[in-house]
PDB file of N, CA and C in Angstrom:
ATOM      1  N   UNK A   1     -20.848   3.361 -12.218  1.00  0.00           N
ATOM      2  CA  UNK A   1     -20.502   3.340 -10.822  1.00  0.00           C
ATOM      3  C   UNK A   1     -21.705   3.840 -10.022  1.00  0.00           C
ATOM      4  N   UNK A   2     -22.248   3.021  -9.064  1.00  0.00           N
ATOM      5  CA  UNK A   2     -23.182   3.067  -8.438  1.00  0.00           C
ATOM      6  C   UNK A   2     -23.007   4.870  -7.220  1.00  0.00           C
ATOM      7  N   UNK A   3     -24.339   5.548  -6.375  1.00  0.00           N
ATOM      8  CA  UNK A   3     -23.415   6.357  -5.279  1.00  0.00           C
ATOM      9  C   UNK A   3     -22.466   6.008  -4.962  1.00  0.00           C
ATOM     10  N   UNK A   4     -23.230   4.349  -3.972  1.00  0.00           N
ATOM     11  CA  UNK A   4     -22.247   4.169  -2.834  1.00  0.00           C
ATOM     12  C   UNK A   4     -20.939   4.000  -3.111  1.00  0.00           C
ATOM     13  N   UNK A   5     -20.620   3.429  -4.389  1.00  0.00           N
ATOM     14  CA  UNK A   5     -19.185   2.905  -4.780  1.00  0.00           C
ATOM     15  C   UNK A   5     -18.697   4.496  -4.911  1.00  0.00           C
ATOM     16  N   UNK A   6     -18.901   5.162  -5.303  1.00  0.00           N
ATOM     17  CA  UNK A   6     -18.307   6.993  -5.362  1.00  0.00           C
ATOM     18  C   UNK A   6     -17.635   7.132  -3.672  1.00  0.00           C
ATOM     19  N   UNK A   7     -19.223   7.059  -3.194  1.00  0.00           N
ATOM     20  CA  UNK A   7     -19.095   7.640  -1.668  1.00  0.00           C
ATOM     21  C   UNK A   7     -17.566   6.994  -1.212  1.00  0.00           C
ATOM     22  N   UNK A   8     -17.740   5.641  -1.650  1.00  0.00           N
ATOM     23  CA  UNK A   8     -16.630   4.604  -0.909  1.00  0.00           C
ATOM     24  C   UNK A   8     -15.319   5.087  -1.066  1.00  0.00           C
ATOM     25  N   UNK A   9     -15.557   5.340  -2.698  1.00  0.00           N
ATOM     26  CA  UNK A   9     -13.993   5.292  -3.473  1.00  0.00           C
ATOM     27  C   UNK A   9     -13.271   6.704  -2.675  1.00  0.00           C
ATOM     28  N   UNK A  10     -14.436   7.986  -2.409  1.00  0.00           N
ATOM     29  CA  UNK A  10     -14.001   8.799  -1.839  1.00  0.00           C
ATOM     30  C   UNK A  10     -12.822   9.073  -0.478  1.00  0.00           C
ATOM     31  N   UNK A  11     -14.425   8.220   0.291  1.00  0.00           N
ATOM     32  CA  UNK A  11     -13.631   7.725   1.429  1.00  0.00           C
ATOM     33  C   UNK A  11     -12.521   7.096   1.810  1.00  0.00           C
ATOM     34  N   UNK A  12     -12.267   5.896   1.083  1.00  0.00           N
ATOM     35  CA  UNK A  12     -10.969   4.976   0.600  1.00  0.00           C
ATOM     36  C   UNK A  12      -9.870   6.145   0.202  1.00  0.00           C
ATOM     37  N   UNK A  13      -9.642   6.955  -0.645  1.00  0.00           N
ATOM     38  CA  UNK A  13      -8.794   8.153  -0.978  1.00  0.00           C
ATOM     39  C   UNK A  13      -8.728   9.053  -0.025  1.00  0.00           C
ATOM     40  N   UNK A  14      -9.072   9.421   0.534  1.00  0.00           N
ATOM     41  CA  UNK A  14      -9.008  10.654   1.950  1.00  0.00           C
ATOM     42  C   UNK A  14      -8.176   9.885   2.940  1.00  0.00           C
ATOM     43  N   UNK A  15      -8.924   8.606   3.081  1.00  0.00           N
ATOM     44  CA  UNK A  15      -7.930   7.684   4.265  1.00  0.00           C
ATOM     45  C   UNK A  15      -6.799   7.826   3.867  1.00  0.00           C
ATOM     46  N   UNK A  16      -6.616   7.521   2.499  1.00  0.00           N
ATOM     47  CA  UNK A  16      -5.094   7.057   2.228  1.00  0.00           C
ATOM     48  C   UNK A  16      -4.369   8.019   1.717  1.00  0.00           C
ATOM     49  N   UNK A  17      -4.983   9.043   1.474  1.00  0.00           N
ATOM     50  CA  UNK A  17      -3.989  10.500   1.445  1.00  0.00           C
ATOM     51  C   UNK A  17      -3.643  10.637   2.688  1.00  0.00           C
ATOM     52  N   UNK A  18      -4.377  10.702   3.807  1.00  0.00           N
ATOM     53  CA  UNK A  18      -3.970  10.888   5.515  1.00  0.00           C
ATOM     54  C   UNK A  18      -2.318  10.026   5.878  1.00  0.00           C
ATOM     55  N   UNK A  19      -3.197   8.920   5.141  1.00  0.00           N
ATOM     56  CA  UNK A  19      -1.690   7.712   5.239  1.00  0.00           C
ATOM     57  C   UNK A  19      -0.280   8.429   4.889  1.00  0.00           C
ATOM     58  N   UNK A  20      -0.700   8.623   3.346  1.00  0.00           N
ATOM     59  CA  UNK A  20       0.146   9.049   3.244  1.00  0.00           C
ATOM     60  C   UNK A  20       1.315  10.504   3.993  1.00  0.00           C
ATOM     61  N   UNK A  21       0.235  11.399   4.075  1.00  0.00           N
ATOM     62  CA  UNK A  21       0.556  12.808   4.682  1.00  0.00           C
ATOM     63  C   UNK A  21       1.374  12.146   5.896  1.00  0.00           C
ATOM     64  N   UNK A  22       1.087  11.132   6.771  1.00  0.00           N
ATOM     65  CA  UNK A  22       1.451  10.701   7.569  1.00  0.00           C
ATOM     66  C   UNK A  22       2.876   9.921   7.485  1.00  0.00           C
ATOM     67  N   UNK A  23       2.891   9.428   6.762  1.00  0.00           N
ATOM     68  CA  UNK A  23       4.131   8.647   6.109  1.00  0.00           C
ATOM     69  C   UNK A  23       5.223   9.276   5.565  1.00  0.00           C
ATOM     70  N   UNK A  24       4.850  10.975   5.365  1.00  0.00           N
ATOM     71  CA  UNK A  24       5.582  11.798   4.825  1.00  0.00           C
ATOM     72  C   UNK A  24       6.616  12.290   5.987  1.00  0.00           C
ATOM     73  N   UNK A  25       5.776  12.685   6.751  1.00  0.00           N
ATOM     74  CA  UNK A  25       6.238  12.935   8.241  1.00  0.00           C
ATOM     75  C   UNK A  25       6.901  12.431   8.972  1.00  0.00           C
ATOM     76  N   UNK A  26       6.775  11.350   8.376  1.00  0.00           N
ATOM     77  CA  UNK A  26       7.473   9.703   9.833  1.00  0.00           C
ATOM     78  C   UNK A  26       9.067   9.771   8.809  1.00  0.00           C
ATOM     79  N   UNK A  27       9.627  10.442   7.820  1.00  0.00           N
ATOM     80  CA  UNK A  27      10.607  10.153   7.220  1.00  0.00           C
ATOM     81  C   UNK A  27      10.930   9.029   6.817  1.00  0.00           C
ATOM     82  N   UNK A  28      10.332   8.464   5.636  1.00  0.00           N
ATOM     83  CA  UNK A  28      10.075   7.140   5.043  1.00  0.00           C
ATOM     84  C   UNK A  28      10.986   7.808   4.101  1.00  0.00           C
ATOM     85  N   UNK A  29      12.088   6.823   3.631  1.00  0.00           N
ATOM     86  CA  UNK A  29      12.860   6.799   2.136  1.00  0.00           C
ATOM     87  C   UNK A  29      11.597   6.718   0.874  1.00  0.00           C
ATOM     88  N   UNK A  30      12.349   7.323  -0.201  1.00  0.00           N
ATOM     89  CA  UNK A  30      11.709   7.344  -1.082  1.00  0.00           C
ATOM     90  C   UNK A  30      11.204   5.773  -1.802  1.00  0.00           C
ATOM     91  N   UNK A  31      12.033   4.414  -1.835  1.00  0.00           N
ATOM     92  CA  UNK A  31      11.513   3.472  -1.890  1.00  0.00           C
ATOM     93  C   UNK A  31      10.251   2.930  -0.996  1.00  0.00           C
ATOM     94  N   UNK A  32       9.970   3.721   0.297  1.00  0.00           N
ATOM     95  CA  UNK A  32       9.277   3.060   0.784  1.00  0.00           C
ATOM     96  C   UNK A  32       7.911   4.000   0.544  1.00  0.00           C
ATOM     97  N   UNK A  33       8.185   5.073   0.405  1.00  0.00           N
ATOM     98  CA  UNK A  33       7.193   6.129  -0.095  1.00  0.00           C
ATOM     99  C   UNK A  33       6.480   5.860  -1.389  1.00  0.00           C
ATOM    100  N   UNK A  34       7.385   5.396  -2.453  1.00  0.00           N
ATOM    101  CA  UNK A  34       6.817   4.883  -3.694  1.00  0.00           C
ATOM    102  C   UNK A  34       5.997   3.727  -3.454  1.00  0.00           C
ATOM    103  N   UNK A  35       6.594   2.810  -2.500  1.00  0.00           N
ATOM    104  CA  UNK A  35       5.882   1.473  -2.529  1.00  0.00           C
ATOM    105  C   UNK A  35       4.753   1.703  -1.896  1.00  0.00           C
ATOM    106  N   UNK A  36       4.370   2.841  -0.443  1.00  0.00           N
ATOM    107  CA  UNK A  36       3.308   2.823   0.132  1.00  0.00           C
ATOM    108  C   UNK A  36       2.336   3.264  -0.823  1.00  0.00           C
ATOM    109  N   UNK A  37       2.645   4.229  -1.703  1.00  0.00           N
ATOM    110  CA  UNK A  37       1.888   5.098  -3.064  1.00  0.00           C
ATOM    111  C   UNK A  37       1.062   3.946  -3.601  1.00  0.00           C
ATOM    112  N   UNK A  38       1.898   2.882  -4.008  1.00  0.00           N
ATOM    113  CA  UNK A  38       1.220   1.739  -4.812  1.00  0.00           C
ATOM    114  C   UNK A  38       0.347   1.092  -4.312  1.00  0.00           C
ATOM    115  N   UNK A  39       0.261   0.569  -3.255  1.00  0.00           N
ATOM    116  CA  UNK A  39      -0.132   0.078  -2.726  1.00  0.00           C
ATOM    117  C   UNK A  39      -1.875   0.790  -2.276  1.00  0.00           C
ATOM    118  N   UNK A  40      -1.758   2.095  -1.793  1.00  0.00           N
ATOM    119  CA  UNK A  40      -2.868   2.575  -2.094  1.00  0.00           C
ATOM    120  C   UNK A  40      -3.783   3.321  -2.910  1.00  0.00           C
ATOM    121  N   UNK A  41      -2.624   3.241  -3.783  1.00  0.00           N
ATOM    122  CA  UNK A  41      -3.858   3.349  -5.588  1.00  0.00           C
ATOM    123  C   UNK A  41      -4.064   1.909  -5.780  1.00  0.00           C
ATOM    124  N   UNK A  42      -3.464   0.884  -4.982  1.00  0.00           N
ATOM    125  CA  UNK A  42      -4.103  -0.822  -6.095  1.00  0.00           C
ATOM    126  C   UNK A  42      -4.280  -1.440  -4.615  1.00  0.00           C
ATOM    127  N   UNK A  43      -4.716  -1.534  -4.010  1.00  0.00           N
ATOM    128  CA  UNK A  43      -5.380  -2.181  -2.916  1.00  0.00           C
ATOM    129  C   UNK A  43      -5.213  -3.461  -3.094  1.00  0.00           C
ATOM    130  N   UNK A  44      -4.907  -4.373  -2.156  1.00  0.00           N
ATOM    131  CA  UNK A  44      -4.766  -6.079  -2.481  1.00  0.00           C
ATOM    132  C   UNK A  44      -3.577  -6.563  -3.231  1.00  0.00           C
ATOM    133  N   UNK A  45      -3.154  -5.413  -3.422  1.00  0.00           N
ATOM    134  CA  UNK A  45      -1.537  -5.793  -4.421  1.00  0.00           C
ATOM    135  C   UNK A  45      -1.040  -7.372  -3.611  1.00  0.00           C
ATOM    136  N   UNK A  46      -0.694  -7.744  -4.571  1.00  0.00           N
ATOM    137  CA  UNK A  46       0.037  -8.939  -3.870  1.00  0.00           C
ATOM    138  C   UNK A  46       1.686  -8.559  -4.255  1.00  0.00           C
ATOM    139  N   UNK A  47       2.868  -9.147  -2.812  1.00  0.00           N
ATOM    140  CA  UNK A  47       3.845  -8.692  -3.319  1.00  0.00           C
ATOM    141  C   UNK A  47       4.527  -9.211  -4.569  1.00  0.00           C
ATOM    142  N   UNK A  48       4.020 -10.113  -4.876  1.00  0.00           N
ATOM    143  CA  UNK A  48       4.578 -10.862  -6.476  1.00  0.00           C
ATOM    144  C   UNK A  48       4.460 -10.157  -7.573  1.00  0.00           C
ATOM    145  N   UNK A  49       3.701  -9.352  -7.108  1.00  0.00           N
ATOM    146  CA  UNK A  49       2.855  -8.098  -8.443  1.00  0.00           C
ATOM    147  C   UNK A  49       3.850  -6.922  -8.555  1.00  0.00           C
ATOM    148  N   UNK A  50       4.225  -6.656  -6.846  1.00  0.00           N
ATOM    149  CA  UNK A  50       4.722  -5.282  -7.189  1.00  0.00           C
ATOM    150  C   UNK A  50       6.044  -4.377  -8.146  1.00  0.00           C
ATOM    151  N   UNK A  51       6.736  -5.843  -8.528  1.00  0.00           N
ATOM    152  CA  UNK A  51       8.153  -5.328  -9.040  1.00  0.00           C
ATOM    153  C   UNK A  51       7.611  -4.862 -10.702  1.00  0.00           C
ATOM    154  N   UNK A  52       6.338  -5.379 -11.164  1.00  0.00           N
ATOM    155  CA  UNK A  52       5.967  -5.041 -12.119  1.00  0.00           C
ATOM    156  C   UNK A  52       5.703  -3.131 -12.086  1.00  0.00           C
ATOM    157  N   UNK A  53       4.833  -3.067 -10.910  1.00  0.00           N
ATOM    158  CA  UNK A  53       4.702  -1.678 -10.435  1.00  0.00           C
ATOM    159  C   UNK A  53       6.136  -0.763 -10.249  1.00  0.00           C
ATOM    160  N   UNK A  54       6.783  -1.372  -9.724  1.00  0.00           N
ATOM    161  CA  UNK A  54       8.010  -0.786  -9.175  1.00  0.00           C
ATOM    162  C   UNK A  54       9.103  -0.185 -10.309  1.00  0.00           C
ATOM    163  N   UNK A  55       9.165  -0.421 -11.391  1.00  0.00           N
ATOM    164  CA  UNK A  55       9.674  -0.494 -12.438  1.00  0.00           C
ATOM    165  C   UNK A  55      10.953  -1.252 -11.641  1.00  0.00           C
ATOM    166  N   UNK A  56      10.782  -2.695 -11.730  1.00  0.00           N
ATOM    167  CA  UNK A  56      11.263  -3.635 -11.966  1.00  0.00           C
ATOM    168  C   UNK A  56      12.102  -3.952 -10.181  1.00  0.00           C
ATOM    169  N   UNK A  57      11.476  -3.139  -9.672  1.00  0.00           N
ATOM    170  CA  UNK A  57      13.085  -3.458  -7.821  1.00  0.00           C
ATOM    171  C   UNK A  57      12.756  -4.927  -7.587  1.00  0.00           C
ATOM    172  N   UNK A  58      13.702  -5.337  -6.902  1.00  0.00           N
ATOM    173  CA  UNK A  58      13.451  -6.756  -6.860  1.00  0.00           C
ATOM    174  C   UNK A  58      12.935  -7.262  -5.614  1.00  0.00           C
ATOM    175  N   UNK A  59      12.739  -8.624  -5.837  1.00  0.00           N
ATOM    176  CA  UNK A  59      11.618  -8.981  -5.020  1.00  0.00           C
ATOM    177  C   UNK A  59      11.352  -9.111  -3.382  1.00  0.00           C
ATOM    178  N   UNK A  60      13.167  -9.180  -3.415  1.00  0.00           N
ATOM    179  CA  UNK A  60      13.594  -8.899  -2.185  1.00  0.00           C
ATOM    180  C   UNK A  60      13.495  -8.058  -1.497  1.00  0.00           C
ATOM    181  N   UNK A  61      13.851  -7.022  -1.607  1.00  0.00           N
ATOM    182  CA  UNK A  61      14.088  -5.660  -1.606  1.00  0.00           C
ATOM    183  C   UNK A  61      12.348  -5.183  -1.166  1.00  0.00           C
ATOM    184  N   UNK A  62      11.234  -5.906  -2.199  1.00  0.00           N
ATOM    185  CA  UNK A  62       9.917  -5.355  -1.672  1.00  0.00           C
ATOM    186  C   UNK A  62       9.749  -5.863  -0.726  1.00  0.00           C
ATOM    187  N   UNK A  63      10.168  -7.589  -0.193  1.00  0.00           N
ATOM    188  CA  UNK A  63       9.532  -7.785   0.754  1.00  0.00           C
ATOM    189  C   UNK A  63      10.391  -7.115   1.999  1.00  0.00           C
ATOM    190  N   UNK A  64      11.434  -7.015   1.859  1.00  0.00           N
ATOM    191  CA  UNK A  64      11.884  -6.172   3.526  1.00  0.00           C
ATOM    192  C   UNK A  64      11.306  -4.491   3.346  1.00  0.00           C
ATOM    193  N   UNK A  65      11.440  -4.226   2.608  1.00  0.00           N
ATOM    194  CA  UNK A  65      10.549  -2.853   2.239  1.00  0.00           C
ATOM    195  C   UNK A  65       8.777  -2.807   3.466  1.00  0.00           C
ATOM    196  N   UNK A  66       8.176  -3.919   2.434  1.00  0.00           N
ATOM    197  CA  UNK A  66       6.780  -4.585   3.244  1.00  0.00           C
ATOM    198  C   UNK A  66       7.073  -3.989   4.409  1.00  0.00           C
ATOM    199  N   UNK A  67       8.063  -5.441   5.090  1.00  0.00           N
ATOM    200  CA  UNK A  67       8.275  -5.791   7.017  1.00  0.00           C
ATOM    201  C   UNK A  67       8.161  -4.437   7.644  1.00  0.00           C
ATOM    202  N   UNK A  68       9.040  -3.524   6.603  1.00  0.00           N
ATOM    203  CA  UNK A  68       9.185  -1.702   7.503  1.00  0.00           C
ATOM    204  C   UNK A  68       8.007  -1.393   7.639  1.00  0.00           C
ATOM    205  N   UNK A  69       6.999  -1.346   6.359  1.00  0.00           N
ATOM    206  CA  UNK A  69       5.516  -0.336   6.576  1.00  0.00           C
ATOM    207  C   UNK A  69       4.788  -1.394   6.980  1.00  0.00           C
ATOM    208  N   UNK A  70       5.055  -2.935   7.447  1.00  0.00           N
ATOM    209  CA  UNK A  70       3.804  -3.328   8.478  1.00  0.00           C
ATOM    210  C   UNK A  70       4.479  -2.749   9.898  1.00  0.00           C
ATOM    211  N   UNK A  71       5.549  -3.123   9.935  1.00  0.00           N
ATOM    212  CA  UNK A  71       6.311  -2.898  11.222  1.00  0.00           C
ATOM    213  C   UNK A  71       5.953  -1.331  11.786  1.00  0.00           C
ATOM    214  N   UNK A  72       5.334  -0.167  11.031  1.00  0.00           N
ATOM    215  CA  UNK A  72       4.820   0.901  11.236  1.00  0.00           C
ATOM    216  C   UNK A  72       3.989   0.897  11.095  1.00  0.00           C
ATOM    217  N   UNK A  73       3.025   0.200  10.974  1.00  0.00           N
ATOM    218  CA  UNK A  73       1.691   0.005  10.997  1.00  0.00           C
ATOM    219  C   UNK A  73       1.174   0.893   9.651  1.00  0.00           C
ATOM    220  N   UNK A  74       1.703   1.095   8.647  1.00  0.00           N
ATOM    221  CA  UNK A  74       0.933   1.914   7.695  1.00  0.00           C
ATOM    222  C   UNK A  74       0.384   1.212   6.258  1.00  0.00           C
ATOM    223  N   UNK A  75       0.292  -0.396   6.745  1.00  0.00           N
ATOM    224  CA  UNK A  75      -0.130  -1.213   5.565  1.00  0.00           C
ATOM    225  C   UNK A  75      -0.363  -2.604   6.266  1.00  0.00           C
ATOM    226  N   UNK A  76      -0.705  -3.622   5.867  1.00  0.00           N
ATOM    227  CA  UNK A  76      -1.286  -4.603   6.633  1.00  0.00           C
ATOM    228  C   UNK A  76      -1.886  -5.944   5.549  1.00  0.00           C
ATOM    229  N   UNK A  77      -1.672  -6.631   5.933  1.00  0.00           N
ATOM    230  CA  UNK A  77      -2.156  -8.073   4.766  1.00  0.00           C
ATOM    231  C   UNK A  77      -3.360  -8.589   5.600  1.00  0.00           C
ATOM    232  N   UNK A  78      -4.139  -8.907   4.458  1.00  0.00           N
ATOM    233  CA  UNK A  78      -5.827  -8.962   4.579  1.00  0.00           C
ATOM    234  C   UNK A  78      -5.680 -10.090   4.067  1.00  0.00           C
ATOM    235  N   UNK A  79      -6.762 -11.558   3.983  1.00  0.00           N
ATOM    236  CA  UNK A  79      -6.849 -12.357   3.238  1.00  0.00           C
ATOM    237  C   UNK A  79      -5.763 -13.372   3.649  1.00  0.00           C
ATOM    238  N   UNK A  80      -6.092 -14.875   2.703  1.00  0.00           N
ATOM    239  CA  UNK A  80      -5.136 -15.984   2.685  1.00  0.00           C
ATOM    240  C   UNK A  80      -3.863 -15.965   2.136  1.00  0.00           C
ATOM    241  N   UNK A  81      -2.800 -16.730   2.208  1.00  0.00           N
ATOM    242  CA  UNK A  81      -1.731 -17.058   1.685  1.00  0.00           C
ATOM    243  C   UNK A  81      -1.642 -17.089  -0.058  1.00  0.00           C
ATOM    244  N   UNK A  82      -2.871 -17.615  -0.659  1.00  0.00           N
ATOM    245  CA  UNK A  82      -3.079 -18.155  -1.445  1.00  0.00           C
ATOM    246  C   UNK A  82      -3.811 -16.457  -2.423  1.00  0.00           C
ATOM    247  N   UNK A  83      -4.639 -15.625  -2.056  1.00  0.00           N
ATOM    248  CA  UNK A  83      -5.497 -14.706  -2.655  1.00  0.00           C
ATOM    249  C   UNK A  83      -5.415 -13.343  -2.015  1.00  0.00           C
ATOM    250  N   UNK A  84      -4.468 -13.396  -0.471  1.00  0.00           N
ATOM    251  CA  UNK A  84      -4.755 -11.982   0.074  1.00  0.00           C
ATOM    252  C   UNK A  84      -3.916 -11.093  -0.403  1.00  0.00           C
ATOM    253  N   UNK A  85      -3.685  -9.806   0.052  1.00  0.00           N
ATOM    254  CA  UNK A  85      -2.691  -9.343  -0.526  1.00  0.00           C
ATOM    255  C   UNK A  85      -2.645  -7.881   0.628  1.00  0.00           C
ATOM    256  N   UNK A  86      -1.909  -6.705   0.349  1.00  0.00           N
ATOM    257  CA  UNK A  86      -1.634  -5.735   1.161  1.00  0.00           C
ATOM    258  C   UNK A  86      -2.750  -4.367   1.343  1.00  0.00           C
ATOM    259  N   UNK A  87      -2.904  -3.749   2.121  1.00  0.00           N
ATOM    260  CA  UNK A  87      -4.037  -2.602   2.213  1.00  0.00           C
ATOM    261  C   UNK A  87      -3.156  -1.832   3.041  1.00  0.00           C
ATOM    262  N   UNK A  88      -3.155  -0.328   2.738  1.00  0.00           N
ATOM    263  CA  UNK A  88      -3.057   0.769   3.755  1.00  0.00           C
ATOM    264  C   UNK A  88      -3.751   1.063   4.912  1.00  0.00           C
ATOM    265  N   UNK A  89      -3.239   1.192   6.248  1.00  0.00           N
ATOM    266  CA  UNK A  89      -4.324   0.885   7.095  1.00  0.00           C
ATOM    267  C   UNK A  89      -4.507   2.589   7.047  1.00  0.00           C
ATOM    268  N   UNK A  90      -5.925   2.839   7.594  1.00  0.00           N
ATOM    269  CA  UNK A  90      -6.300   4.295   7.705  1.00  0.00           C
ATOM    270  C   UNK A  90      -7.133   4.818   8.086  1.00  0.00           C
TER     271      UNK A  90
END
């Protein structure tokens, strides 16, 4: 691992602890707390991925999950239909 990728990875983790600390506060259920968790340890998750993460919730369930933490602005889809996937904003 190169500095800059350190420096980055750092930076990337501080943001998204903030996120989180923040998300703690806003009284997020624990499904949505777990899912924001995932999401910023795996960056780009796509939601097709996550029920693997989730130990198994279904697929439904993630995507209205999603709608809440875009709808709060604490996650956000980057990229195409086809390759993008979700990021914590921060």
């Amino acid at each position: 691992m190169r500095e800059d990728d350190h420096t980055e990875f750092k930076s990337s983790f501080s943001i998204s602890a903030a996120v989180l600390d923040t998300a703690g506060s806003e009284g997020l259920s624990e499904g949505l707390k777990s899912l924001l968790e995932i999401v910023i340890k795996n960056p780009g998750t796509k939601a097709k991925d996550l029920p693997k993460l989730l130990d198994n919730r279904p697929l439904k369930t993630i995507e209205r999950q999603i709608r809440e933490l875009v709808k709060q602005r604490l996650i956000e889809r980057r990229g195409s239909r086809k390759t993008g996937g979700y990021w914590a904003i921060g």
